[in-house]
Protein backbone atom coordinates (compact mmCIF):
# COMPACT_ATOMS: atom_id res chain seq x y z
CA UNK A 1 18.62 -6.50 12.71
CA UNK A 2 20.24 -8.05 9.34
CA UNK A 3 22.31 -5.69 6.70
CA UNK A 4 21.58 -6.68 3.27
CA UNK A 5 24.30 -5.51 0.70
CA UNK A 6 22.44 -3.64 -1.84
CA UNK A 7 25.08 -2.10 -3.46
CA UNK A 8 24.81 -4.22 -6.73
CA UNK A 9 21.16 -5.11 -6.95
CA UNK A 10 18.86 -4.62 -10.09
CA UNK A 11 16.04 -2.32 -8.71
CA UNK A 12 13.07 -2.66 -11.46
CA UNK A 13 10.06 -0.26 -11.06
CA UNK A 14 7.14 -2.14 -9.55
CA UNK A 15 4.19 -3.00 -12.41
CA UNK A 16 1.73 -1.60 -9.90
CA UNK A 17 3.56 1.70 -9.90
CA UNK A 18 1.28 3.73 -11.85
CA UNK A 19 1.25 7.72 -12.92
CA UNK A 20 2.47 9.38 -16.25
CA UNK A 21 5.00 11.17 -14.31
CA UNK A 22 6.52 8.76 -11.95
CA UNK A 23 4.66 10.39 -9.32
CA UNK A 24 3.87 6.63 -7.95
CA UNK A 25 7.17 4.26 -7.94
CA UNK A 26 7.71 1.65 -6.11
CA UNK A 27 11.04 -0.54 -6.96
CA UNK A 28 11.71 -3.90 -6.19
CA UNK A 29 15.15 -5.40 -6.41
CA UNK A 30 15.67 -9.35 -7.29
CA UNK A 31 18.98 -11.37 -6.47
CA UNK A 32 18.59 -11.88 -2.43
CA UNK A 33 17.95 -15.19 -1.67
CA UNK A 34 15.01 -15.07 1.11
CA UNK A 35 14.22 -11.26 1.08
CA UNK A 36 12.61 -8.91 -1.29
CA UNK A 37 14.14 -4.98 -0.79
CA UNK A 38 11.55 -2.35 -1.63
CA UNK A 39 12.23 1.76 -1.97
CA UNK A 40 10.67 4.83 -3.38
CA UNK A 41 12.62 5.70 -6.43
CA UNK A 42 11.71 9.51 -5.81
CA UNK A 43 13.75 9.71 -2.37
CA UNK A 44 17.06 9.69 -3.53
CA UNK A 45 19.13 7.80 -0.83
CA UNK A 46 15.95 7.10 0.57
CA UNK A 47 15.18 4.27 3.22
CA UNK A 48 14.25 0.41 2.00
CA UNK A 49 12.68 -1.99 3.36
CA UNK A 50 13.51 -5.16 3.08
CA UNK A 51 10.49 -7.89 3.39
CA UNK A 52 10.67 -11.63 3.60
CA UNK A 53 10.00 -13.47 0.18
CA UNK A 54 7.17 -15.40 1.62
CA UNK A 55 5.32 -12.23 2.87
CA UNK A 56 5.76 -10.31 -0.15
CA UNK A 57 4.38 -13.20 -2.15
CA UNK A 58 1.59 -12.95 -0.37
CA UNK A 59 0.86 -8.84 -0.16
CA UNK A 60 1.25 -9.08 -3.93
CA UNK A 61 -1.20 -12.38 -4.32
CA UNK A 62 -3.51 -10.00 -1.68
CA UNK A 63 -3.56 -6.63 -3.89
CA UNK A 64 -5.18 -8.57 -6.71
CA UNK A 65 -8.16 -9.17 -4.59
């Protein structure tokens, strides 16, 4: 399996996070060539997961449906 370094990258809260309090959000980060890393911003030091660019481009062109 493949370590990303995600020490420096720009999480930004997901638009289809949703919830007054935060209670639903999902952050992406951008700057990895390839690969899009995904985490829970409520579980601090919390697991990501880090999908392929082509699959996430198509979950997200999926949940519009």
């Amino acid at each position: 399996m493949r370590e990303f370094d995600l020490s420096n990258a720009r999480w930004r809260k997901s638009s289809y996070s949703g919830g007054d309090g935060g209670e639903a959000c999902v952050e992406v980060a951008a700057g990895l060539p390839g690969v899009v890393p995904v985490r829970d911003s409520k579980v601090d030091g919390g697991p990501v997961i880090v999908v392929g660019a082509v699959a996430w481009t198509e979950f997200m062109g999926g949940i519009g449906r």
